[in-house]
N, C-alpha and C. Protein backbone atom coordinates (compact mmCIF):
# COMPACT_ATOMS: atom_id res chain seq x y z
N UNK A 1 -24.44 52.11 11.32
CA UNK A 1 -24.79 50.73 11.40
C UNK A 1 -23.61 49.82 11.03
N UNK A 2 -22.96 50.46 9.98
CA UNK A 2 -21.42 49.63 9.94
C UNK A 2 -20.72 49.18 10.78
N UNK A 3 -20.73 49.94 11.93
CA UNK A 3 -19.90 50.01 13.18
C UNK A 3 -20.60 48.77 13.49
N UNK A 4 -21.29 49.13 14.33
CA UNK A 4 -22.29 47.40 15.00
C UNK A 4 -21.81 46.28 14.15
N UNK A 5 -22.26 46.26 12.83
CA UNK A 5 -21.80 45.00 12.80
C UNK A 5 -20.31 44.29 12.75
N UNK A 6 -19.49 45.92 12.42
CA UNK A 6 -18.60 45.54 12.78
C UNK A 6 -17.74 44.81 14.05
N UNK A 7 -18.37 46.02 14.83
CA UNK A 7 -17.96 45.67 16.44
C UNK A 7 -18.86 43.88 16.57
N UNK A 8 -19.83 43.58 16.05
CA UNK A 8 -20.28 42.20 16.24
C UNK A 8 -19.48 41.05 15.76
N UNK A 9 -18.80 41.22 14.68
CA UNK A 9 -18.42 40.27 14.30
C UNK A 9 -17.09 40.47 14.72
N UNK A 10 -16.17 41.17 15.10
CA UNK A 10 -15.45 41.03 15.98
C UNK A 10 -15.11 40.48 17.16
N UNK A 11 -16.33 40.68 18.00
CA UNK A 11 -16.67 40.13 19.04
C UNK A 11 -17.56 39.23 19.34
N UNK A 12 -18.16 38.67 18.31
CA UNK A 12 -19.18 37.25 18.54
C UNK A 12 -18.59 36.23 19.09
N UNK A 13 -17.63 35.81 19.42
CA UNK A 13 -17.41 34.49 20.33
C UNK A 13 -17.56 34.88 21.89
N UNK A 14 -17.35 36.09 22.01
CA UNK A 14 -17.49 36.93 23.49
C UNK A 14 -18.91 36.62 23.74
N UNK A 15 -19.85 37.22 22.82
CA UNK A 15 -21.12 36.94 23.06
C UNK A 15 -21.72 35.50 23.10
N UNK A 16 -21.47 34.73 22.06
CA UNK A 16 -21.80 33.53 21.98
C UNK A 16 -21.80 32.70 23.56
N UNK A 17 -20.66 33.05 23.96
CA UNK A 17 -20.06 32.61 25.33
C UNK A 17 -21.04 33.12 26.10
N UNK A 18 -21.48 34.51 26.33
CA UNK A 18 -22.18 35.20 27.61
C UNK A 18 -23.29 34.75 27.21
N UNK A 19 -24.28 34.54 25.80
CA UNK A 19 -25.22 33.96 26.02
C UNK A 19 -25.81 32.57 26.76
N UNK A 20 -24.87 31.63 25.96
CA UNK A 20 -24.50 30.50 26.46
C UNK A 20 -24.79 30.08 27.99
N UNK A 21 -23.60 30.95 28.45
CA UNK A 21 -23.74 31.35 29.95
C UNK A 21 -24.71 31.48 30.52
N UNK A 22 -25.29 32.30 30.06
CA UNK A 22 -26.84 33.46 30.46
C UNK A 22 -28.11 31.71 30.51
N UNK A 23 -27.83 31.53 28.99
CA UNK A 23 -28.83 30.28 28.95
C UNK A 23 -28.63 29.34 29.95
N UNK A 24 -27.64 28.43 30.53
CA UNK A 24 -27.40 27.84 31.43
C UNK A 24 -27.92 28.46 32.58
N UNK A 25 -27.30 29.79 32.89
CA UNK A 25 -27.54 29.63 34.35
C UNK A 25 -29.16 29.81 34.26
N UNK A 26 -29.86 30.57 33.30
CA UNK A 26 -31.26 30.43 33.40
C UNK A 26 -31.92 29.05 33.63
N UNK A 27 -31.38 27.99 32.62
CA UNK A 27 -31.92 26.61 32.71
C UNK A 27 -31.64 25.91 34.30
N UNK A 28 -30.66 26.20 34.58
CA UNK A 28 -30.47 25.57 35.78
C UNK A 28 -31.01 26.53 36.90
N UNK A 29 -31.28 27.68 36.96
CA UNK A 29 -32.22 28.16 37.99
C UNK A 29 -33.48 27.86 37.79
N UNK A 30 -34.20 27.58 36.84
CA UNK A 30 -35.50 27.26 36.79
C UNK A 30 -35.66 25.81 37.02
N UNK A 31 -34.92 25.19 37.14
CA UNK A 31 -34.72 23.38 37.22
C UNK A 31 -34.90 23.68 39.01
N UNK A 32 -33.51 24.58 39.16
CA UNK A 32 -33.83 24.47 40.93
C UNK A 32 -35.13 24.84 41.44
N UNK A 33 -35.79 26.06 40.78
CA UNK A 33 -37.27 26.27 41.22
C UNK A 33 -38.37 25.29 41.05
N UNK A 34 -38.18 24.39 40.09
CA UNK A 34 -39.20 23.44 39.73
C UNK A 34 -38.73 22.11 40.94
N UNK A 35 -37.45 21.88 41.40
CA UNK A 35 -37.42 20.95 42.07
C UNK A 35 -37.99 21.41 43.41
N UNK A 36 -37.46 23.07 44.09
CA UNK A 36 -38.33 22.93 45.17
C UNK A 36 -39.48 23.51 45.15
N UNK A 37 -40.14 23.79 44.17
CA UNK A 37 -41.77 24.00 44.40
C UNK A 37 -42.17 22.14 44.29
N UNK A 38 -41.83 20.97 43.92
CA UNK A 38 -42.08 19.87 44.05
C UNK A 38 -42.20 19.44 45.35
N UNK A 39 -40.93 20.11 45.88
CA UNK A 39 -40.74 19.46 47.47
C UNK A 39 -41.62 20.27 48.39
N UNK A 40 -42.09 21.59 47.69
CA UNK A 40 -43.09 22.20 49.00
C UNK A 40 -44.04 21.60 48.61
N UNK A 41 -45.03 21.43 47.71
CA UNK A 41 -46.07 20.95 47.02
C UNK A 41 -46.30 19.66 48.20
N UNK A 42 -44.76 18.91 48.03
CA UNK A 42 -45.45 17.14 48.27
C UNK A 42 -45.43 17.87 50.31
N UNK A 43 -44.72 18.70 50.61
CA UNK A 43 -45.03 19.00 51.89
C UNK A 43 -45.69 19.33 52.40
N UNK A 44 -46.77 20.56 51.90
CA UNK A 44 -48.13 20.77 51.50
C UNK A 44 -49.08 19.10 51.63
N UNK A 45 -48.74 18.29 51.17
CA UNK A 45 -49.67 17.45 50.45
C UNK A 45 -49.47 16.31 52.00
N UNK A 46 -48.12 16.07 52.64
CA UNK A 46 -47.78 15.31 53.84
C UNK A 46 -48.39 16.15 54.99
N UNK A 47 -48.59 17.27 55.05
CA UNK A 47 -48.85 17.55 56.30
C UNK A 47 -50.66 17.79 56.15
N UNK A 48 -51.13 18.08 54.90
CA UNK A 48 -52.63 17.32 54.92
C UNK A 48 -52.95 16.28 54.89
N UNK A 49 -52.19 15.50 54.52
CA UNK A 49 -52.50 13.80 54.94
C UNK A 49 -52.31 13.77 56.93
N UNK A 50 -51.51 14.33 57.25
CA UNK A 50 -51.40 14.30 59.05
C UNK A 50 -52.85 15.07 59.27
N UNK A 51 -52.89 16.04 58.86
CA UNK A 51 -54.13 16.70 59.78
C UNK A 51 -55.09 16.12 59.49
N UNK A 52 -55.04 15.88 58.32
CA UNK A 52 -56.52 14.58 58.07
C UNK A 52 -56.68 13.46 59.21
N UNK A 53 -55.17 12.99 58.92
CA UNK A 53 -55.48 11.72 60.20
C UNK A 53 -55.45 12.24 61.69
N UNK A 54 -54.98 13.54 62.20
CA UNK A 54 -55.42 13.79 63.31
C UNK A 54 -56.71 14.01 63.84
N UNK A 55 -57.32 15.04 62.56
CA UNK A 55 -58.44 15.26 63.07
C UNK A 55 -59.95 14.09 62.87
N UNK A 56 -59.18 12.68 62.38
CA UNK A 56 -59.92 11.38 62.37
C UNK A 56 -60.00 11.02 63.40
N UNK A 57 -58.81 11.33 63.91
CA UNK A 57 -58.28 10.40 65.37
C UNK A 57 -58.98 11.38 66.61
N UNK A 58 -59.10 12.72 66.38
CA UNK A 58 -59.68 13.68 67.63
C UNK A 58 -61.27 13.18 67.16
N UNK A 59 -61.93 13.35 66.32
CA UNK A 59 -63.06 13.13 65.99
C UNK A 59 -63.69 11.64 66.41
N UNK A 60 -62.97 10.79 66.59
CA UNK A 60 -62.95 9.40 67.27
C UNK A 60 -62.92 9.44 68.60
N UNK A 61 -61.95 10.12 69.08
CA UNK A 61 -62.10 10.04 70.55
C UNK A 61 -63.22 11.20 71.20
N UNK A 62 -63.29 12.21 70.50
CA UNK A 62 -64.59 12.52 70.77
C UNK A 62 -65.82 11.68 70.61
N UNK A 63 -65.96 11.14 69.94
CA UNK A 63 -67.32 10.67 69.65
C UNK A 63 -67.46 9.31 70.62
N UNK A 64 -66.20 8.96 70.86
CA UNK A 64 -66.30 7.83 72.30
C UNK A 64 -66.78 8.36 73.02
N UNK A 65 -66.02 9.79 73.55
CA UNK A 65 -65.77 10.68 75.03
C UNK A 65 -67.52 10.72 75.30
N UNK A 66 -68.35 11.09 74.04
CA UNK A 66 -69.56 11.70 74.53
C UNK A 66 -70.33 10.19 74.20
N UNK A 67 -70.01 9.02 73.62
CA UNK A 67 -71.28 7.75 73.57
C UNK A 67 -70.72 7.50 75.45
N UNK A 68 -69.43 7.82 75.85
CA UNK A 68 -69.04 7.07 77.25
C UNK A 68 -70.05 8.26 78.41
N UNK A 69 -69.45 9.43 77.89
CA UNK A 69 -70.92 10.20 78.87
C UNK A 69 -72.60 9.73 78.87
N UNK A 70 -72.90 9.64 77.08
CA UNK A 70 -74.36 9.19 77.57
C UNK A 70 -74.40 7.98 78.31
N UNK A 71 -73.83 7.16 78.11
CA UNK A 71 -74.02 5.99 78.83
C UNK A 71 -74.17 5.77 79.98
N UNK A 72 -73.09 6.53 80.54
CA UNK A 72 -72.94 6.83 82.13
C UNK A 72 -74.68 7.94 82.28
N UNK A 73 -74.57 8.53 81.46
CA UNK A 73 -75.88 9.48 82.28
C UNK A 73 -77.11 8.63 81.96
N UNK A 74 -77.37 7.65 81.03
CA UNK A 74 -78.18 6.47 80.95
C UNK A 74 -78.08 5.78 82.32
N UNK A 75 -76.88 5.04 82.30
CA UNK A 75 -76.76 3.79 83.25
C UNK A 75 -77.19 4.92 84.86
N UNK A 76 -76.73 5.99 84.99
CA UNK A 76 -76.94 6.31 86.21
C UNK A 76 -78.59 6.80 86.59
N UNK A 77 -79.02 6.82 85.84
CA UNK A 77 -80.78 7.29 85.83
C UNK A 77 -81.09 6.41 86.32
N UNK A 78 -80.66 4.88 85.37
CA UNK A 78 -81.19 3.35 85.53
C UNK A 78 -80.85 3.38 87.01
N UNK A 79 -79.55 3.40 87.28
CA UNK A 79 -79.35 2.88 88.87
C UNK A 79 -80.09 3.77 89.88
N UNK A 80 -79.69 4.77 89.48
CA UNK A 80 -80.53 5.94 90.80
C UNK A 80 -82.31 5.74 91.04
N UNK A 81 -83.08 5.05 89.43
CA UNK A 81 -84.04 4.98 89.72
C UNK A 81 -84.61 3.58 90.35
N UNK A 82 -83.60 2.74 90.35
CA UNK A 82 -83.61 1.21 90.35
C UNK A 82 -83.49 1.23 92.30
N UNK A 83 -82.00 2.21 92.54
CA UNK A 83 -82.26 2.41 94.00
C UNK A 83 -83.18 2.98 94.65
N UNK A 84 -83.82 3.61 94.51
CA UNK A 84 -85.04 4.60 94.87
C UNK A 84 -86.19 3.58 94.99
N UNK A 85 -86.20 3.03 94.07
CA UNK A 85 -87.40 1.77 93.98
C UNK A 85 -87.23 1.04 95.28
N UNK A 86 -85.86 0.66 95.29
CA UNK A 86 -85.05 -0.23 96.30
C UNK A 86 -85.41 -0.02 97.62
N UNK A 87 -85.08 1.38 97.98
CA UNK A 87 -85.35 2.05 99.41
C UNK A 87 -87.03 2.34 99.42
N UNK A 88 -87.88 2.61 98.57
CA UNK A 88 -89.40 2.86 98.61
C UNK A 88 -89.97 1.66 98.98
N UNK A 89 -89.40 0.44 98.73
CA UNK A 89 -89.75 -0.95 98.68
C UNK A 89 -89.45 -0.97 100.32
N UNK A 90 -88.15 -0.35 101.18
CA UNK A 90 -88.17 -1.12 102.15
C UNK A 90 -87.41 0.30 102.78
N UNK A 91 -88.60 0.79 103.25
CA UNK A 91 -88.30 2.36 103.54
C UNK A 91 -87.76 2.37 105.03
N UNK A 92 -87.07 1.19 105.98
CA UNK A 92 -86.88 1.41 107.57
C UNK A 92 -85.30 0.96 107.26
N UNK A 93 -85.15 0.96 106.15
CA UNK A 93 -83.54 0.20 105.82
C UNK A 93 -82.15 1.34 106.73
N UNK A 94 -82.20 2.67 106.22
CA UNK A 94 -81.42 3.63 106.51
C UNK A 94 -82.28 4.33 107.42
N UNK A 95 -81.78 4.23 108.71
CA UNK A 95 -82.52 5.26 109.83
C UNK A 95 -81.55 5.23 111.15
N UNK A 96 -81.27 6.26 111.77
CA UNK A 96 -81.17 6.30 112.97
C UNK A 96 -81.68 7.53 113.81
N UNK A 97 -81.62 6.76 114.73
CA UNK A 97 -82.28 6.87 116.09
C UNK A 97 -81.65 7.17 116.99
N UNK A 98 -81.48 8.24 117.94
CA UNK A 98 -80.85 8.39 119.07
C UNK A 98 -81.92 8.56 120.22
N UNK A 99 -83.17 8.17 120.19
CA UNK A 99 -83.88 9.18 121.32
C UNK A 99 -83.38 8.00 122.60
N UNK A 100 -83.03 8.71 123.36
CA UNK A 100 -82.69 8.90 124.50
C UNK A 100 -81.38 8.12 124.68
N UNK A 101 -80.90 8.11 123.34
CA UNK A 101 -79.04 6.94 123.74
C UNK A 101 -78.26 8.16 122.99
N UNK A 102 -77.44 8.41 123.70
CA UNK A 102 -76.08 9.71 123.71
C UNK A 102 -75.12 9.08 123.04
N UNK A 103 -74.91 7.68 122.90
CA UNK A 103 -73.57 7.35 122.40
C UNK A 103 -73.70 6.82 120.83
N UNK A 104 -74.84 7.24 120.84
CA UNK A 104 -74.74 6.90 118.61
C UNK A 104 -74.81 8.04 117.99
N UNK A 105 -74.97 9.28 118.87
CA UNK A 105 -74.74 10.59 118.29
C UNK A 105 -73.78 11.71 119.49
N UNK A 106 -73.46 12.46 117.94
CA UNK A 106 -72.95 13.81 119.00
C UNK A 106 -74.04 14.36 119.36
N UNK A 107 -74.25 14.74 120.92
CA UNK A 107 -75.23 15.73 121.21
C UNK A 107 -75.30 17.36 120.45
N UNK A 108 -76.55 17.75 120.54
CA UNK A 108 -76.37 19.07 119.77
C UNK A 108 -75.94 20.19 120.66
N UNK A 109 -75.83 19.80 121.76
CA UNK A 109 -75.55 20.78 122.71
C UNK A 109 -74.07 20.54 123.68
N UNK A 110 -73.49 21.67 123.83
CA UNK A 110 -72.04 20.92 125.01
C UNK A 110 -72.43 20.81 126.17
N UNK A 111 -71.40 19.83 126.79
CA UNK A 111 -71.74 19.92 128.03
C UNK A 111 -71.56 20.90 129.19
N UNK A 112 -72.40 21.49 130.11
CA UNK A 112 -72.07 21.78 130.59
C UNK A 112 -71.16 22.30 131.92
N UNK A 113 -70.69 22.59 132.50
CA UNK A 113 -69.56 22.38 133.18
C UNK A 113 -69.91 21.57 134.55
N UNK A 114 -71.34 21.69 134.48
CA UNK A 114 -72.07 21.28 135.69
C UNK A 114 -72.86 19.86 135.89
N UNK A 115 -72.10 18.81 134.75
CA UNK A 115 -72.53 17.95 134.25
C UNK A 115 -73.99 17.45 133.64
N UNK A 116 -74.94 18.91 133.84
CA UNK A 116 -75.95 18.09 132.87
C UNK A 116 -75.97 19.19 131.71
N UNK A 117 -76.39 18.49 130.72
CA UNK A 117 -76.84 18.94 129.26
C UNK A 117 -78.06 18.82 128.83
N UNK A 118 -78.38 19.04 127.39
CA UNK A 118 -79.53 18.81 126.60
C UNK A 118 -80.65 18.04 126.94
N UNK A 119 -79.13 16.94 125.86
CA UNK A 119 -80.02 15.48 126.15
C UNK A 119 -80.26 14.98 127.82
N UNK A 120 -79.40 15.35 128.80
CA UNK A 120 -80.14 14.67 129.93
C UNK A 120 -81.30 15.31 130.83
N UNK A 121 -81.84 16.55 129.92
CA UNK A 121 -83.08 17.73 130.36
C UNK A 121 -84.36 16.82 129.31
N UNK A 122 -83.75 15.82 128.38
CA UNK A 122 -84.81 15.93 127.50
C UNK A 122 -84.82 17.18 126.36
N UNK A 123 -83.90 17.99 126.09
CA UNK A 123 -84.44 18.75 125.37
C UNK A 123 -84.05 18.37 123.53
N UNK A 124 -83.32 17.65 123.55
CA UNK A 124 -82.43 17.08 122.31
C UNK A 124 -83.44 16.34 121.46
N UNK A 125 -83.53 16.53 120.08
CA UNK A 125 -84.27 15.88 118.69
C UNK A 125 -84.39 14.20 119.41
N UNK A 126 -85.59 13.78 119.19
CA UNK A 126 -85.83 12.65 119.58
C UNK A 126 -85.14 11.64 118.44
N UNK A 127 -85.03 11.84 117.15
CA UNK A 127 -84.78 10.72 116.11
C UNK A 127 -84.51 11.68 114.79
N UNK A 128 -83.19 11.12 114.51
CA UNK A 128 -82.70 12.03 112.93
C UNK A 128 -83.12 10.79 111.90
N UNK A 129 -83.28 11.32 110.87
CA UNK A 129 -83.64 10.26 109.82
C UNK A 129 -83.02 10.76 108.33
N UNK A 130 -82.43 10.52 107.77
CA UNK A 130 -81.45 10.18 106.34
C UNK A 130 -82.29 10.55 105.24
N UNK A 131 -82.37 11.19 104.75
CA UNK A 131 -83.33 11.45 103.24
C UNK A 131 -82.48 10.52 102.44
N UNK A 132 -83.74 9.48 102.36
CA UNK A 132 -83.03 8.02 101.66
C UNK A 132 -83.39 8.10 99.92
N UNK A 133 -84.08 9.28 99.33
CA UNK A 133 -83.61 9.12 97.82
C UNK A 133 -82.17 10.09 98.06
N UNK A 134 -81.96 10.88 98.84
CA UNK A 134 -80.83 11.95 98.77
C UNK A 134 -79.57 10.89 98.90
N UNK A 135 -79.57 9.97 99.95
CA UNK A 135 -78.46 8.68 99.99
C UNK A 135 -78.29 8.16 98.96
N UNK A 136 -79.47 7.66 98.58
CA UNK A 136 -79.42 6.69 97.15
C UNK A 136 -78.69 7.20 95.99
N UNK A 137 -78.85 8.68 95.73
CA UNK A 137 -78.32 9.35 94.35
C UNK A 137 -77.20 9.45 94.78
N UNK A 138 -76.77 10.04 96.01
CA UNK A 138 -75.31 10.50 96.24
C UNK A 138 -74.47 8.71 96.22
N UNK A 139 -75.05 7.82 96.63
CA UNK A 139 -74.15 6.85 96.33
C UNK A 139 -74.32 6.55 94.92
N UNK A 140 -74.96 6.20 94.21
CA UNK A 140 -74.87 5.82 93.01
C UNK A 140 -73.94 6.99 92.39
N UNK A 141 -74.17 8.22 92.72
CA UNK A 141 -73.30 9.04 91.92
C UNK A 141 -71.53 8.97 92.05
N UNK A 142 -71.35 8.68 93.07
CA UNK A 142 -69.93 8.27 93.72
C UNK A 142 -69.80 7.23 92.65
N UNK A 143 -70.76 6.18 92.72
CA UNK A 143 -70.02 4.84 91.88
C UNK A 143 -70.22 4.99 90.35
N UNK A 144 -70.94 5.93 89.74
CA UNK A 144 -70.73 6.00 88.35
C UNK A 144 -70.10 7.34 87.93
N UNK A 145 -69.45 7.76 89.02
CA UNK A 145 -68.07 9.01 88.76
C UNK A 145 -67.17 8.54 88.27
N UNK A 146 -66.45 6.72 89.47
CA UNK A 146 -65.67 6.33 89.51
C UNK A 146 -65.33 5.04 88.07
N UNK A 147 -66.40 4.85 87.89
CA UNK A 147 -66.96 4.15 86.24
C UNK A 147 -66.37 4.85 85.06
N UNK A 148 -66.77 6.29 85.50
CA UNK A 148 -67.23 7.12 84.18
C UNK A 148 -65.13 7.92 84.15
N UNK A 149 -64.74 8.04 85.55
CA UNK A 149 -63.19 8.08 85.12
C UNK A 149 -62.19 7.21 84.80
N UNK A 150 -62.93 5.88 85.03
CA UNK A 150 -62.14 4.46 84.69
C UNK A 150 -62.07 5.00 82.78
N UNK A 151 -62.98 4.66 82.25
CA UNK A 151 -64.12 4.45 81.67
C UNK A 151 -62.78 6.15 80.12
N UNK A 152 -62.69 7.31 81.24
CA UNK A 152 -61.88 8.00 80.35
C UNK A 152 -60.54 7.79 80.25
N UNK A 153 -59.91 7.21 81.27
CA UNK A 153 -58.53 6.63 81.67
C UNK A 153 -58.53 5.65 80.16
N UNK A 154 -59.22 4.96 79.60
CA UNK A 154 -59.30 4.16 78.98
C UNK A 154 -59.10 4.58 77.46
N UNK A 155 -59.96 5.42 77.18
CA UNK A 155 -60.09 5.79 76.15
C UNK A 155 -58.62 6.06 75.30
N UNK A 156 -58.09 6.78 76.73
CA UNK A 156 -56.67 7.71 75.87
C UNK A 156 -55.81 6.39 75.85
């Protein structure tokens, strides 16, 4: 045990020094770890503040996207049933007629090479007629397609 302390007090400024040392670089590596666990922390903390506000902002435009669908599937009931009323009210509105005039329709038959056909035997549909709720929906649906893509054009 003599030895040791000999060899210590011989050499204590050696040590004094390497502790020293030792202590520093410890203090200052743990300073660097505490500064960037701060900076991940607050990065952590910035990029939940973004997803928060994204998913405010997706959750918004969803909740337009689908009040702008019901509406449209509201407003188009209203119109489709409003037209239907329209055409039941005045049911000779949409009709045609070809019996016996060739030039407001294509014949259903070709001609033959021998110049007569169908229609000039008489054998051709006397009068086509329009399924006028089938008109009514297909137009209203055309015009609240063109509503309902205005209508998303908008949103974004």
């Amino acid at each position: 045990m003599p030895i040791v302390i000999e060899f210590i007090k011989t050499y204590w400024k050696q040590f004094a020094i390497a502790g020293l040392v030792m202590f520093l670089f410890l203090f200052g590596y743990y300073r660097g770890y505490e500064h960037e666990k701060a900076k991940y922390e607050a990065h952590l903390n910035e990029d939940a503040r973004l997803t928060a506000i994204a998913k405010a902002e997706n959750d918004l435009k969803i909740k337009q996207a689908n009040q702008v669908t019901e509406n449209i599937t509201k407003e188009y009931a209203d119109a489709v049933a409003k037209i239907n009323a329209y055409y039941k009210s005045h049911p000779r509105i949409i009709s045609l007629c070809n019996a016996g005039s060739t030039t407001s329709s294509v014949s259903t038959a070709s001609q033959s090479t021998s110049g007569v056909d169908a229609t000039t035997n008489g054998t051709a549909q006397d009068a086509t007629q329009i399924d006028l709720q089938k008109a009514a929906q297909e137009i209203e649906q055309c015009q609240m397609l063109i509503k309902f893509e205005q209508e998303q054009e908008s949103i974004q």
